[in-house]
N, C-alpha and C. Protein backbone atom coordinates (compact mmCIF):
# COMPACT_ATOMS: atom_id res chain seq x y z
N UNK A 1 -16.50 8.82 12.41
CA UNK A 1 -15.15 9.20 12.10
C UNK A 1 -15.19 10.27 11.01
N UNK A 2 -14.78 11.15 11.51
CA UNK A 2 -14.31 11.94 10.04
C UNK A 2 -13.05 12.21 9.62
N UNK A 3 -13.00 12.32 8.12
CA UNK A 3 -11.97 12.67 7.17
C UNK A 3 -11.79 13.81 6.92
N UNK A 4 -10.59 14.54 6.95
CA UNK A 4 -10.70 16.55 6.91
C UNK A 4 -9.15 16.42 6.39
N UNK A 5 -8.74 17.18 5.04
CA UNK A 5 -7.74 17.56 5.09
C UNK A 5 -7.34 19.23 6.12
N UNK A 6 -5.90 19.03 6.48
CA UNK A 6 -6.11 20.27 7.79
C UNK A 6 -4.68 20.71 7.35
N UNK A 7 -4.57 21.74 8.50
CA UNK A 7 -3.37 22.60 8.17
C UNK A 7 -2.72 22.72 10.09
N UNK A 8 -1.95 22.37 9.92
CA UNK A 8 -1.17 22.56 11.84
C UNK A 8 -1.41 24.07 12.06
N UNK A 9 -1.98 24.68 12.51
CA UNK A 9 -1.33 26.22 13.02
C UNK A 9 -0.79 26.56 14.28
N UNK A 10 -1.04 25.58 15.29
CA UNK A 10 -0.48 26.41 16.50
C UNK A 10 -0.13 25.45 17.86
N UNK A 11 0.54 25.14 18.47
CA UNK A 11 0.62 24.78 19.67
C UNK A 11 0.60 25.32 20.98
N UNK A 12 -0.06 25.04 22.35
CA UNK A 12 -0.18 25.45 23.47
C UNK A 12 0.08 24.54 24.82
N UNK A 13 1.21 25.06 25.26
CA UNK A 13 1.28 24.00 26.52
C UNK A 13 0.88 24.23 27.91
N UNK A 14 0.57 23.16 28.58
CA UNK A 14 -0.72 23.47 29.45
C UNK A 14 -0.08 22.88 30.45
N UNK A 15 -0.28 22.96 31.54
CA UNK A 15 0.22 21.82 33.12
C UNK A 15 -0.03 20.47 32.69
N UNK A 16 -1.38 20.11 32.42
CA UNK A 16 -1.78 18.90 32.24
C UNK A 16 -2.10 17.77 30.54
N UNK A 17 -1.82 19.43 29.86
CA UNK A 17 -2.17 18.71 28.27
C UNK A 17 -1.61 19.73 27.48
N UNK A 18 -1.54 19.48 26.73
CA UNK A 18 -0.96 20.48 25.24
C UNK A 18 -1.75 20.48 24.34
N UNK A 19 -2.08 21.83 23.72
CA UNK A 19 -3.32 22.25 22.99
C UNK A 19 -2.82 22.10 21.70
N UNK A 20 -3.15 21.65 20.77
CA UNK A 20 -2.58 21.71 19.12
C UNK A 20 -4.21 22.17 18.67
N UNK A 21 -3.39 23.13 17.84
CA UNK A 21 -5.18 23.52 16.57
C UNK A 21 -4.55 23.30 15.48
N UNK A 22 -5.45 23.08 14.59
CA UNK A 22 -5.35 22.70 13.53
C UNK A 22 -6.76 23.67 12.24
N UNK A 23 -6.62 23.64 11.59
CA UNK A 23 -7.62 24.75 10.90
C UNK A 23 -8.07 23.79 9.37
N UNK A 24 -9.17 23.80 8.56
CA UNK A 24 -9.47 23.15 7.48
C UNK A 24 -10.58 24.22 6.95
N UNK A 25 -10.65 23.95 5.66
CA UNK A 25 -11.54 25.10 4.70
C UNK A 25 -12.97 23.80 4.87
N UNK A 26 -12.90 22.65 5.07
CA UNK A 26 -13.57 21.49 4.68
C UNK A 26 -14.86 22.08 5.87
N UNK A 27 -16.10 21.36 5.54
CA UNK A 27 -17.40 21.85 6.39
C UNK A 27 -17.10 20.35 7.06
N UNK A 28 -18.13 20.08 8.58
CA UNK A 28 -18.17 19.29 8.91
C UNK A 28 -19.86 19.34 9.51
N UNK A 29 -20.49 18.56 8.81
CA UNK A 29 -21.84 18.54 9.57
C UNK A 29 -22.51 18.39 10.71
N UNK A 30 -23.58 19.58 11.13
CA UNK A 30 -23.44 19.79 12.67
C UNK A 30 -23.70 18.69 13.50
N UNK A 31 -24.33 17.23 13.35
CA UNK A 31 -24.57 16.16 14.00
C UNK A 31 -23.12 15.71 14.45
N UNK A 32 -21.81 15.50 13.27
CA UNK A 32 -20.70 14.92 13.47
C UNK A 32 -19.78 15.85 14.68
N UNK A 33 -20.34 17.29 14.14
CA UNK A 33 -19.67 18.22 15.41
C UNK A 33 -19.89 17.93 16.59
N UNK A 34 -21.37 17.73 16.73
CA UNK A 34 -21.85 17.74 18.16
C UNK A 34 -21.18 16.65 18.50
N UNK A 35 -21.07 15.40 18.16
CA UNK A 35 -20.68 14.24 18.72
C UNK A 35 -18.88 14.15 19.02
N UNK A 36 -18.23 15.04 18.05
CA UNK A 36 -16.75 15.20 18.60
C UNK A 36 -16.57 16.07 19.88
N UNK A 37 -17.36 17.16 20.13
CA UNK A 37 -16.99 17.77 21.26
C UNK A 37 -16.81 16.82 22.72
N UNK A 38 -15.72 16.74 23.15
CA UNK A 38 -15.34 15.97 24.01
C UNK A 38 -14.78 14.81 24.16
N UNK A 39 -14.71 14.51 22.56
CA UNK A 39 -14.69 12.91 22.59
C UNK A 39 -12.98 12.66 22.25
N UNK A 40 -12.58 11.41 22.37
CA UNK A 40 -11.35 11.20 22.27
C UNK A 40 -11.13 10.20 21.05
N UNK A 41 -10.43 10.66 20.28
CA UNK A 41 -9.76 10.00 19.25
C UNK A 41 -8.66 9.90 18.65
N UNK A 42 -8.12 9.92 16.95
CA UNK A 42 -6.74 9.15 16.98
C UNK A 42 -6.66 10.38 15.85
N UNK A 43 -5.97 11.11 15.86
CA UNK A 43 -5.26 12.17 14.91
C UNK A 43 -4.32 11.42 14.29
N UNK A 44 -4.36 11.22 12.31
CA UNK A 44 -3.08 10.64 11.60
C UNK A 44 -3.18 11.86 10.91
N UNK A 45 -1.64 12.27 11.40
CA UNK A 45 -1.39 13.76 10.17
C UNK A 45 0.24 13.86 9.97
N UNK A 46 0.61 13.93 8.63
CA UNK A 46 1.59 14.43 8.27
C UNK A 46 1.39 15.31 6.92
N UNK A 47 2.47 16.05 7.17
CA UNK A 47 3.11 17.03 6.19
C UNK A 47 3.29 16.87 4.67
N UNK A 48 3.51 15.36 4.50
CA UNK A 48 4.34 14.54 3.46
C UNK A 48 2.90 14.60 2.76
N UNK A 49 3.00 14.39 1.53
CA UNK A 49 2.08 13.79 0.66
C UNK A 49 1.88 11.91 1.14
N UNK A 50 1.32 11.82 2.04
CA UNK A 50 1.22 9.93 2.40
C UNK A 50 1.20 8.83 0.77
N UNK A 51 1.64 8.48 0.69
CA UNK A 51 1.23 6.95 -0.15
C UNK A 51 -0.44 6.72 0.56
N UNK A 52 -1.13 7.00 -0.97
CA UNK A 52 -3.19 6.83 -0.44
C UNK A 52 -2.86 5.83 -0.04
N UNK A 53 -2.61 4.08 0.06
CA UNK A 53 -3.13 2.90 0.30
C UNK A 53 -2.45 3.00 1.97
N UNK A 54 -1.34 3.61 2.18
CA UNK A 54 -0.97 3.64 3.74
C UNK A 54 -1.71 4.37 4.12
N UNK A 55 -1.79 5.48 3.94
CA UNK A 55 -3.14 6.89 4.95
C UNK A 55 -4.48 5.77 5.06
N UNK A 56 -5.16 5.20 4.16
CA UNK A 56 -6.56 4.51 3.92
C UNK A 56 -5.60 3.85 5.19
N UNK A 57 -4.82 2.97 5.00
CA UNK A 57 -4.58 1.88 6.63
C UNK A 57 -5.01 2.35 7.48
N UNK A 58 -4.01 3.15 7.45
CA UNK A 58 -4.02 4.15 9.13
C UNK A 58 -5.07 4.29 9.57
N UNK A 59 -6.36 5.10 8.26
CA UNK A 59 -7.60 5.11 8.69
C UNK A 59 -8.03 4.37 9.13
N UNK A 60 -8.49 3.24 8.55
CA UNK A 60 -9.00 2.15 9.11
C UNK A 60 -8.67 1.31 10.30
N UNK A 61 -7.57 1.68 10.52
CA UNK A 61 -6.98 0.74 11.50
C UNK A 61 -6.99 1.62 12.79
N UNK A 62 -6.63 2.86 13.21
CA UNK A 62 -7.11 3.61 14.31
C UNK A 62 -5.78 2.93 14.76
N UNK A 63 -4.59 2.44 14.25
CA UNK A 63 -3.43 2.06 15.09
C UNK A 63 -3.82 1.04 15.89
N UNK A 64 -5.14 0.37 15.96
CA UNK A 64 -5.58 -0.89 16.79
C UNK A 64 -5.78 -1.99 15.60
N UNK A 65 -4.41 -2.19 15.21
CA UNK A 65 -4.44 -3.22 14.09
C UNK A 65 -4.80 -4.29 13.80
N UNK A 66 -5.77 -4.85 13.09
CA UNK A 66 -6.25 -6.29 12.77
C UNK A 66 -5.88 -6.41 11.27
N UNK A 67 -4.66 -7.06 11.08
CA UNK A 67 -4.06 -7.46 9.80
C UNK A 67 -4.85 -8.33 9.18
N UNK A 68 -5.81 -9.19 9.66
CA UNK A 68 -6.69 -10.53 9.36
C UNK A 68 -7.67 -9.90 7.90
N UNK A 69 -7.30 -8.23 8.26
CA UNK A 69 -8.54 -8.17 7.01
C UNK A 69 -7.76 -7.22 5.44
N UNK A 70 -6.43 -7.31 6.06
CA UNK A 70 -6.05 -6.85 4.66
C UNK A 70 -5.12 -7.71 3.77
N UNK A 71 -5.02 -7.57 3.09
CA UNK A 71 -4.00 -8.19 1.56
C UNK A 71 -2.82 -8.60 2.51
N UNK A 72 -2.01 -9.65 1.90
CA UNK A 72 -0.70 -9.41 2.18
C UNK A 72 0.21 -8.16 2.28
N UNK A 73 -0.09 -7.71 1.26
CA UNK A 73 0.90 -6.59 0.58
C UNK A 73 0.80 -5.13 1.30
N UNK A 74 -0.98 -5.20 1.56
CA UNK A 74 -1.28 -4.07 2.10
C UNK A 74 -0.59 -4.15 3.82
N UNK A 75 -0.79 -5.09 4.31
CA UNK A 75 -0.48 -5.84 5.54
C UNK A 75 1.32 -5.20 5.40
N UNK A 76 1.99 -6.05 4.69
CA UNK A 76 3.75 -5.31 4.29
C UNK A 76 3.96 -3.67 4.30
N UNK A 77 2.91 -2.86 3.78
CA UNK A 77 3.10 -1.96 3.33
C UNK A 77 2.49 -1.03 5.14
N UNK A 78 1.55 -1.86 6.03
CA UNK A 78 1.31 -0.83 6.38
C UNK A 78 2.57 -1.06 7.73
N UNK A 79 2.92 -2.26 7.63
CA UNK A 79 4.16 -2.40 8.62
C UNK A 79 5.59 -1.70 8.42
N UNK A 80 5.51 -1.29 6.63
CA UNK A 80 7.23 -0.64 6.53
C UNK A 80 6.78 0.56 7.24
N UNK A 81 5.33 1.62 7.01
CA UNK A 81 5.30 2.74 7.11
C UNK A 81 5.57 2.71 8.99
N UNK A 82 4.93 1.58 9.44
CA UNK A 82 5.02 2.29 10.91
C UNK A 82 6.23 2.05 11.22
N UNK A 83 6.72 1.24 10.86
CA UNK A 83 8.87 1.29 10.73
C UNK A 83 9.25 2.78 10.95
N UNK A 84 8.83 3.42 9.45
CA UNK A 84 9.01 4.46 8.91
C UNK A 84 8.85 5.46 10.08
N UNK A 85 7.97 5.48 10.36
CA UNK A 85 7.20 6.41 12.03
C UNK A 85 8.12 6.39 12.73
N UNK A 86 8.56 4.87 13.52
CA UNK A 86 9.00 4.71 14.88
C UNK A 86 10.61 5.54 14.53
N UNK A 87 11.27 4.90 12.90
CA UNK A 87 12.47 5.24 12.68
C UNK A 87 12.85 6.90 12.58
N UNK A 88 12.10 7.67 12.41
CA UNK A 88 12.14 9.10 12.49
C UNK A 88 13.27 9.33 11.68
N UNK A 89 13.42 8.80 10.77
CA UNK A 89 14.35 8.91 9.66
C UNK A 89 13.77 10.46 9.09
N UNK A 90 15.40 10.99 8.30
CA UNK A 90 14.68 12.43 7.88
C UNK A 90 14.69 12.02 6.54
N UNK A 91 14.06 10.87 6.00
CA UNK A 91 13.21 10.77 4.75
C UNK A 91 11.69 10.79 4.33
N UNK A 92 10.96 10.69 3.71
CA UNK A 92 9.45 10.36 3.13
C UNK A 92 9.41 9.11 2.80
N UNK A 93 8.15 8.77 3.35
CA UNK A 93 7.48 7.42 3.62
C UNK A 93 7.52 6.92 2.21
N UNK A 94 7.33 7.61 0.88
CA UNK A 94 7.54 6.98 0.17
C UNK A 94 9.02 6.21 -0.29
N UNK A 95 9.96 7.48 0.05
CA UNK A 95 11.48 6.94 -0.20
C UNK A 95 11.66 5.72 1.07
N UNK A 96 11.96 5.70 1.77
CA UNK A 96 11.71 4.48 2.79
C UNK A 96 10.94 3.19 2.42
N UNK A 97 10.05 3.67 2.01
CA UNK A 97 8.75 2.62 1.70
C UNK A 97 9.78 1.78 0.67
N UNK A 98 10.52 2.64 -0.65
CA UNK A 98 10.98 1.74 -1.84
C UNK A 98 12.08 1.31 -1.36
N UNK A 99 12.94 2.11 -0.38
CA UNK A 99 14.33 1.53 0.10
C UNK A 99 13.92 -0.30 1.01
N UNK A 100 13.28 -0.03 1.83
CA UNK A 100 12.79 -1.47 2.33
C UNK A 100 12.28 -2.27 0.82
N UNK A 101 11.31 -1.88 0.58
CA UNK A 101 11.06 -3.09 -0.29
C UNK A 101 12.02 -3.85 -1.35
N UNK A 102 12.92 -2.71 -1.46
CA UNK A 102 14.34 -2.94 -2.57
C UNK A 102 14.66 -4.52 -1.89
N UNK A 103 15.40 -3.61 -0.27
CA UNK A 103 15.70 -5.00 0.53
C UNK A 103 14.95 -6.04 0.21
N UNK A 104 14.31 -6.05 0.63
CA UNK A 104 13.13 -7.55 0.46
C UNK A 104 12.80 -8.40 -0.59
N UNK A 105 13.28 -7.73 -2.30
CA UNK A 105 13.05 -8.00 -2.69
C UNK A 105 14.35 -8.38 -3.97
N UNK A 106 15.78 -7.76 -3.18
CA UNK A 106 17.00 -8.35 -3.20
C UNK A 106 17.25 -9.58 -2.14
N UNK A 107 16.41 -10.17 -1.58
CA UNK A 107 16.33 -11.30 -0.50
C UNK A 107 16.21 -12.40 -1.23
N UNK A 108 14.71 -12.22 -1.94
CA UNK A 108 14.31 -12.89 -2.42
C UNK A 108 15.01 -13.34 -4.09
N UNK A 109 15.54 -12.51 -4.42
CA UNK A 109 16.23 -12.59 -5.70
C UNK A 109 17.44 -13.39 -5.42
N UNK A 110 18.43 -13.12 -4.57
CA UNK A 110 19.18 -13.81 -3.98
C UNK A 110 18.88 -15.68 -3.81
N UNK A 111 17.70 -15.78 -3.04
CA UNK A 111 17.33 -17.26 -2.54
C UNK A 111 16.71 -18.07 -4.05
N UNK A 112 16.27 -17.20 -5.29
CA UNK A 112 16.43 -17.88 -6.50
C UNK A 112 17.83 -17.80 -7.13
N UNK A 113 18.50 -17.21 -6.76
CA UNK A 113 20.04 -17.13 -7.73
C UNK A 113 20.75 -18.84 -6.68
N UNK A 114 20.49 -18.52 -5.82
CA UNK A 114 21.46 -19.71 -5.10
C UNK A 114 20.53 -21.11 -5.28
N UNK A 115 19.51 -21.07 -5.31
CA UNK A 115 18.41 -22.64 -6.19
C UNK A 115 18.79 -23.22 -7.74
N UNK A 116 19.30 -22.23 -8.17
CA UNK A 116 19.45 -22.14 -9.60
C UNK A 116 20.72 -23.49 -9.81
């Protein structure tokens, strides 16, 4: 797997596929090259400055999620962001990220005010 910060430059549409390039100043060593040519994998890219502990998810997780190996929290956090994704809200994952957790954590404030 490699890690590359990149830059979008261009799209191309094709009968059968659509070409996206993408461009990086970053080197990639020629063993890792050889082994991407052809191969199929999982592009996570946005624009936004990501929250590091969600991008690290993403990484790790390849979107084929096994929650069994992270934190609770991290586990919460990587479920608001794909919220965040599906919702195509025209906010940043971080503003989203604090608006949910607000919720969640006016829930919980709530269920101690009414125990009291």
């Amino acid at each position: 797997m490699i890690n590359i910060r990149a830059k979008f430059e261009s799209k191309k549409e094709m009968k059968t596929k659509t070409n996206y390039v993408f461009s990086t100043s970053e080197k990639i060593n020629e063993m890792e090259e050889i082994q991407l040519i052809g191969s199929i994998g999982y592009l996570v890219f946005n624009g936004d400055e990501l929250n590091k502990q969600a991008l690290e998810i993403a990484r790790n997780k390849k979107f084929a999620v096994n929650t069994e190996k992270l934190s609770p929290s991290s586990e919460l956090r990587f479920s608001i962001v794909r919220l965040w994704q599906q919702s195509k809200e025209a906010i940043g994952v971080e503003e989203y990220y604090q608006r949910e957790m607000k919720k969640i954590n006016d829930h919980y404030k709530n269920k101690v005010e009414k125990s009291l």
